[in-house]
Protein backbone atom coordinates (compact mmCIF):
# COMPACT_ATOMS: atom_id res chain seq x y z
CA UNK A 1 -25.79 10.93 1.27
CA UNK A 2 -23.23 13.18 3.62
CA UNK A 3 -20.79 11.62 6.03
CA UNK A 4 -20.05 13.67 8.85
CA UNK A 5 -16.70 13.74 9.54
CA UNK A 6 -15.29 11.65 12.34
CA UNK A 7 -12.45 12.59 15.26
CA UNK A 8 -10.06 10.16 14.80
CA UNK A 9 -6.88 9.45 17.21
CA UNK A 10 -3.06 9.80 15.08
CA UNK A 11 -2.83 6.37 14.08
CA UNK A 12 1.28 4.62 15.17
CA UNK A 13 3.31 1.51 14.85
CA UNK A 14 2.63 0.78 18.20
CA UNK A 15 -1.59 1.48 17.67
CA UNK A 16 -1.53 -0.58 14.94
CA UNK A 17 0.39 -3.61 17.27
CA UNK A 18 -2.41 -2.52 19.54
CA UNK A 19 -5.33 -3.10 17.94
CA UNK A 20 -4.01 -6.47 16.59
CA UNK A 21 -4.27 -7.20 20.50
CA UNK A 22 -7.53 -6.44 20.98
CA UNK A 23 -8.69 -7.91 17.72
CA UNK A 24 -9.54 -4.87 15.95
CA UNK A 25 -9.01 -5.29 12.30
CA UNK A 26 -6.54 -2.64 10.60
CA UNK A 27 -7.69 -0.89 6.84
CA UNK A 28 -5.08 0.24 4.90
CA UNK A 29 -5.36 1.75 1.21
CA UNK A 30 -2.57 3.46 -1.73
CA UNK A 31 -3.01 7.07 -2.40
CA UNK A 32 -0.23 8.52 -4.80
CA UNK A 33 -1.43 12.50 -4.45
CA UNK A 34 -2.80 14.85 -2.31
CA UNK A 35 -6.04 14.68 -2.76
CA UNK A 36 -6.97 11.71 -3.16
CA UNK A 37 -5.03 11.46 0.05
CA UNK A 38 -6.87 13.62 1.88
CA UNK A 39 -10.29 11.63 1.43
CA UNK A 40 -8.58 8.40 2.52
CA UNK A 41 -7.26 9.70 5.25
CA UNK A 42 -10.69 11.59 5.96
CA UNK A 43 -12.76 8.36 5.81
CA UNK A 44 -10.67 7.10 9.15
CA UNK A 45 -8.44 4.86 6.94
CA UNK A 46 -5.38 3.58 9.27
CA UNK A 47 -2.64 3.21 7.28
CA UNK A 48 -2.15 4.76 3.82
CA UNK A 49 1.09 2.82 1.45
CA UNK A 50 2.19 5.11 -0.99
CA UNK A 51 3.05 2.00 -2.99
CA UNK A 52 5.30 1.33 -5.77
CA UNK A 53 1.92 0.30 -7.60
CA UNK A 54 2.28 4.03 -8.58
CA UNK A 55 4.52 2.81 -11.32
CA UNK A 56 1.09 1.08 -13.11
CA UNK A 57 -1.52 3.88 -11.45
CA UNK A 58 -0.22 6.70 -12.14
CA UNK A 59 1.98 6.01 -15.09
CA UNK A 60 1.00 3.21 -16.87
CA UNK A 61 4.04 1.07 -16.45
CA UNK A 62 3.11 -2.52 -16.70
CA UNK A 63 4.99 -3.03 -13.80
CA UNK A 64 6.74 -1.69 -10.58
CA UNK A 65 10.08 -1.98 -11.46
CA UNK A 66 10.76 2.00 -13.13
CA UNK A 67 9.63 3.87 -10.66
CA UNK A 68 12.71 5.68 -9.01
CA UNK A 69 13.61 6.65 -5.26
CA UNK A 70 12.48 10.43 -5.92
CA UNK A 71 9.39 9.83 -7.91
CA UNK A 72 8.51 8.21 -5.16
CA UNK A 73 9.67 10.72 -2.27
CA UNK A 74 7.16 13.32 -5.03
CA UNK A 75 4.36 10.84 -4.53
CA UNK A 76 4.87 10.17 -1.05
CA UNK A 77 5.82 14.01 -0.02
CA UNK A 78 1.95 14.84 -1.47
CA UNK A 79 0.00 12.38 0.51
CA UNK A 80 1.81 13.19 3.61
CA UNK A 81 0.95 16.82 3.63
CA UNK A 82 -2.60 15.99 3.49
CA UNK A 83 -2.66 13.71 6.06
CA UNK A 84 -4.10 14.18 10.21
CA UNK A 85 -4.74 10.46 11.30
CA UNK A 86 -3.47 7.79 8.88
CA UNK A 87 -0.03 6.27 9.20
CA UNK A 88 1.75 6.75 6.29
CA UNK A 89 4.07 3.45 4.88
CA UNK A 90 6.13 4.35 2.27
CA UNK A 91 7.68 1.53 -0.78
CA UNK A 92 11.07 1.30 -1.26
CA UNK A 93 11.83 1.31 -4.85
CA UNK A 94 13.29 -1.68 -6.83
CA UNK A 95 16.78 -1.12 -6.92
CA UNK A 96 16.83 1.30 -4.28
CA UNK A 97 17.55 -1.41 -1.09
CA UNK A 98 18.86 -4.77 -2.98
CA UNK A 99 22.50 -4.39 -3.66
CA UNK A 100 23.62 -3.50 -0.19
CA UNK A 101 22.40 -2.22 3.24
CA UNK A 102 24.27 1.01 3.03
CA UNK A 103 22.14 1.48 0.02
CA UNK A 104 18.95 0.48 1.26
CA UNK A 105 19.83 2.59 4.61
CA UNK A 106 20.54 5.64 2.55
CA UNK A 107 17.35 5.21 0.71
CA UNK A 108 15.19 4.72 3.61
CA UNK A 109 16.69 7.65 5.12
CA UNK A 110 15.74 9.93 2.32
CA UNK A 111 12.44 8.74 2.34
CA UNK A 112 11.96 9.97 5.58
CA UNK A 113 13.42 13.38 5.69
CA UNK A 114 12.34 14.25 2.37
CA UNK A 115 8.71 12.87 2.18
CA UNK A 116 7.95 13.10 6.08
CA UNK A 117 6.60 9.44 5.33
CA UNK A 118 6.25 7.56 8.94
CA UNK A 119 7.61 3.81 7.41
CA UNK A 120 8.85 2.22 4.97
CA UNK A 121 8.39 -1.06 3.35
CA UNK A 122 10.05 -3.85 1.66
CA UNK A 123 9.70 -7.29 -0.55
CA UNK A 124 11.54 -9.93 0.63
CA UNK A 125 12.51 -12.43 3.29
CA UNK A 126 15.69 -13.88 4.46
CA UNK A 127 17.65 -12.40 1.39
CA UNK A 128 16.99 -9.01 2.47
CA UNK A 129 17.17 -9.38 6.46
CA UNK A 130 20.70 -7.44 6.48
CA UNK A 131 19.22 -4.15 4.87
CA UNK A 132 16.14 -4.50 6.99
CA UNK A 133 18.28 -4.58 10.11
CA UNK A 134 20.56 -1.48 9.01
CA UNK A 135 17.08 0.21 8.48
CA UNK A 136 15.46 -0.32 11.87
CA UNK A 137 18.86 0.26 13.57
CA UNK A 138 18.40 3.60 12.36
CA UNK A 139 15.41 4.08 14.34
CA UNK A 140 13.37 3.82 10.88
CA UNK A 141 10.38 1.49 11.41
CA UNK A 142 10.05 -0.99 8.76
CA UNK A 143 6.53 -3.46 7.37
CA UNK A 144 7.80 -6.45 5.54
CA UNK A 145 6.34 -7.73 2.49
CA UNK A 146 6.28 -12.03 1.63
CA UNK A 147 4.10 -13.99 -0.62
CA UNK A 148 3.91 -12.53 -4.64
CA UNK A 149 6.25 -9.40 -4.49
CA UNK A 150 5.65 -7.70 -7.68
CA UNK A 151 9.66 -5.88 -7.81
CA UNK A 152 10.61 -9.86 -8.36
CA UNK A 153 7.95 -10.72 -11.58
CA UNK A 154 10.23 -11.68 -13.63
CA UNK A 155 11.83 -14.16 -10.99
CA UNK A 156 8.69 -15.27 -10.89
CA UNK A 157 7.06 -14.98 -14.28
CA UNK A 158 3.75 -14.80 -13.46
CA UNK A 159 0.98 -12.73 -10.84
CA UNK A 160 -0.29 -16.27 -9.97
CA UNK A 161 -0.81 -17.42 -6.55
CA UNK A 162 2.35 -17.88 -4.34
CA UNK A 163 3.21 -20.48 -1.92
CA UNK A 164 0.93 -23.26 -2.71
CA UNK A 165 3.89 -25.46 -2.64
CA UNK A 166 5.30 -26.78 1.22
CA UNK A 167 8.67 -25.66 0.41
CA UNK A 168 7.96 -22.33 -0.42
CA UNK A 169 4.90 -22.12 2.30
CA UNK A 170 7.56 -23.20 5.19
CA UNK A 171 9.69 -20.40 3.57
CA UNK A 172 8.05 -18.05 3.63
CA UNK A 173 6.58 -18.95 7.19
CA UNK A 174 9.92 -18.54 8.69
CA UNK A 175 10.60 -15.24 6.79
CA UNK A 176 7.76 -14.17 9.07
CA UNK A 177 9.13 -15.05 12.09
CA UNK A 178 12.41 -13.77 11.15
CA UNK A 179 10.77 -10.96 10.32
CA UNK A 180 9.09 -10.09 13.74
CA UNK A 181 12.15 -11.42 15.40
CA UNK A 182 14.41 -8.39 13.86
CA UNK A 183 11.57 -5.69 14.53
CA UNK A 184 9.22 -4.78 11.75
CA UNK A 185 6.06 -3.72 13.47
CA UNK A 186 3.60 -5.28 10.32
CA UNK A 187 3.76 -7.76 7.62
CA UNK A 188 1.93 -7.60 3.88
CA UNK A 189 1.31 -11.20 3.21
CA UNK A 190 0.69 -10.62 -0.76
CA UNK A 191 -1.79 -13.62 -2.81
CA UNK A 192 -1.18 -16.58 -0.83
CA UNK A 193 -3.67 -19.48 0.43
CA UNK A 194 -5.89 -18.02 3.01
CA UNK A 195 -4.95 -20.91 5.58
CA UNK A 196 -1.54 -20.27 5.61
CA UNK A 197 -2.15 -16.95 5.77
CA UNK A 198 -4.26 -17.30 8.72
CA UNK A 199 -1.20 -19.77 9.82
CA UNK A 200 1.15 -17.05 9.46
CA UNK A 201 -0.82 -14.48 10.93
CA UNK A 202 -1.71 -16.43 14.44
CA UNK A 203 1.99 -17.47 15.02
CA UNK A 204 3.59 -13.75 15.35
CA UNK A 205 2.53 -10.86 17.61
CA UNK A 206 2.85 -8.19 15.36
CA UNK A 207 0.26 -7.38 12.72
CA UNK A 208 -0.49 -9.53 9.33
CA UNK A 209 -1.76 -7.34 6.65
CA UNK A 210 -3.71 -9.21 3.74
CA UNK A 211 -3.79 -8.92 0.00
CA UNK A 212 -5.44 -11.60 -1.84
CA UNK A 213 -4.83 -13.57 1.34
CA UNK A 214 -8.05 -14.32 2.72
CA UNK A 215 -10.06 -12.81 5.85
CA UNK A 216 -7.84 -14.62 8.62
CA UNK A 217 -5.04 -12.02 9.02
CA UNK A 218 -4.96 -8.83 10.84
CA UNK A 219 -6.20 -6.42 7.98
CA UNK A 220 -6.76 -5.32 4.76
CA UNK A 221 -5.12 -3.64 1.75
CA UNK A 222 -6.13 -2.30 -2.01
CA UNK A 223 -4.86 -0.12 -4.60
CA UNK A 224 -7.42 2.76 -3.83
CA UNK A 225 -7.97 2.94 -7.78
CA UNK A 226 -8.80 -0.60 -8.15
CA UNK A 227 -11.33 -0.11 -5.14
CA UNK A 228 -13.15 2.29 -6.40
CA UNK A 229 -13.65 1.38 -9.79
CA UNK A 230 -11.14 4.05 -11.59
CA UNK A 231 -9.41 0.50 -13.05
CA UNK A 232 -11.56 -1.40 -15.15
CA UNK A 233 -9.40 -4.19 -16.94
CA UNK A 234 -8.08 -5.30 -14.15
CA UNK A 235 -10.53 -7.74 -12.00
CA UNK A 236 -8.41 -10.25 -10.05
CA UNK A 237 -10.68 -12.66 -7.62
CA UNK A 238 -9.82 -10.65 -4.19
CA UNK A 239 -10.71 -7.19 -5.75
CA UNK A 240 -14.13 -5.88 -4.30
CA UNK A 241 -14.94 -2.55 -6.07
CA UNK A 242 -17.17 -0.38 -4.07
CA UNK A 243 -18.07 2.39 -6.85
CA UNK A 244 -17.56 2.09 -10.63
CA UNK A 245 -16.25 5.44 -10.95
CA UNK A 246 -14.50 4.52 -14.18
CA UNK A 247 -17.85 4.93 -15.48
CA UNK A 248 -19.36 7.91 -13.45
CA UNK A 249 -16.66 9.90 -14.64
CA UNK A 250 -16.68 9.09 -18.21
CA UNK A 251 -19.98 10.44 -18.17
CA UNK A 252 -19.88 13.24 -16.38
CA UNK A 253 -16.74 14.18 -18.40
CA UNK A 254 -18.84 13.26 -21.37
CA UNK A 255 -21.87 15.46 -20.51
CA UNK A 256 -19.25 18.45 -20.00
CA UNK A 257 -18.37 18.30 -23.51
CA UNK A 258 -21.52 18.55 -24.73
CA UNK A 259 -22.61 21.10 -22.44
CA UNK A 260 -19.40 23.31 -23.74
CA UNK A 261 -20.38 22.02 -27.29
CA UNK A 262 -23.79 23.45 -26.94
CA UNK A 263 -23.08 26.58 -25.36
CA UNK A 264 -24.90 25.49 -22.42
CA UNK A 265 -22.31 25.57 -20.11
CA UNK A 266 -21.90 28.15 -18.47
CA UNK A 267 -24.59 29.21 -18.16
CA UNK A 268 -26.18 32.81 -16.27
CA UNK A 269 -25.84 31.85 -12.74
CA UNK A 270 -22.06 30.61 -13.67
CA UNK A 271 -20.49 33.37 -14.86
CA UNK A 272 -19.54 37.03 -13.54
């Protein structure tokens, strides 16, 4: 079945503070390239992170930590040139904003003049509110990330659940309000309960963005691969795949060898 195409507005920082407002709940997907871009942002999606998650996506890295500061400004260069409504949010790199905030300024800054990326985001709370602040007071806007932040796994040593504990809860529940209080315009709460996500996400104004963190924040967030079925190993419990295209390609890949194979393909009405 078709979808006609729908006229969406630009999507902002200040739209997306908006429609937390008027209770409008915000989607928000990865996309690493151009064209995958391109039907994300054609589907109305409103924000699109070109997330470090490219690291595992789109280079098999089991984890977040090698992707650089320029493979990133590649990655996030493509999706914004195919882009006419979606906000783009763009990682910072591990190792590209924790040893200082001139460092993490300088990063940021490249981001943005050489990707044309809209935002930027980073892990972290308290221990990073210096590098945030030289960020924003650069006029760069800025989505925090709390809860499981995959650049610190092997702080953590495990993908489990974060924040079960009341120490770390009330942690992190201040990091939020510090947070808001030094101007990032959205917060990725990442695999924490769902109550004190919902906690989290009624006690500041700006927007609460949910992964693995139950249906009482603002919005939503998946790796678009994971969504749509292209990953297949990896099934955690708030993953909802909406195609299995893993499979639908494998065949059709599949059926295009054999075709070739059998001198089927092409065929009369496919060739010149």
């Amino acid at each position: 079945m078709s979808v006609a195409k729908k006229e969406y507005k630009r999507v902002t920082v200040k739209s997306l503070v908006e429609m937390k407002k008027n209770g409008e709940k915000i989607s928000m997907l990865t996309a690493y390239d151009y064209t995958m871009a391109k039907i994300v942002d054609g589907a109305g999606t409103d924000v699109i992170l070109v997330g470090d998650s490219a690291s595992n996506v789109m280079a098999g890295h089991e984890t977040t930590l090698p992707i650089t500061l320029d493979q990133m400004i590649y990655h996030a260069s493509s999706v914004v040139r195919a882009i006419d409504r979606s906000l783009v949010v763009v990682d910072l790199p591990f190792g590209s904003y924790q040893s200082d905030p001139k460092e993490a300024l300088r990063s940021a800054i490249r981001i943005m003049k050489e990707s044309g990326g809209h935002a930027v985001k980073l892990e972290g709370g308290k221990e990073i509110k210096d590098s945030i602040k030289r960020i924003l007071n650069a006029g760069i806007p800025v989505m925090g990330h709390l809860g499981l932040t995959p650049q610190s796994i092997y702080k953590f040593g495990t993908y489990t659940v974060r924040a079960k504990e009341e120490q770390e809860a009330d942690q992190l529940k201040e990091d939020a309000l510090m947070l808001e209080r030094i101007g990032c315009f959205a917060i990725v709460l990442e695999k924490i309960p769902a109550k004190l996500a919902q906690e989290v996400a009624q006690s500041v104004s700006i927007p609460v963005i949910g992964i693995g963190a139950g249906n009482g924040v603002d919005g939503q967030v998946l790796v678009l691969h994971d969504m749509i079925g292209m990953t297949h190993e990896f099934n955690p419990r708030f993953l909802r795949r909406y195609m299995n295209l893993y499979e639908e390609m494998s065949q059709a890949i599949a059926q295009y060898g054999e075709d070739v194979k059998s001198g089927d393909f092409p065929n009369d009405n496919e060739q010149y």
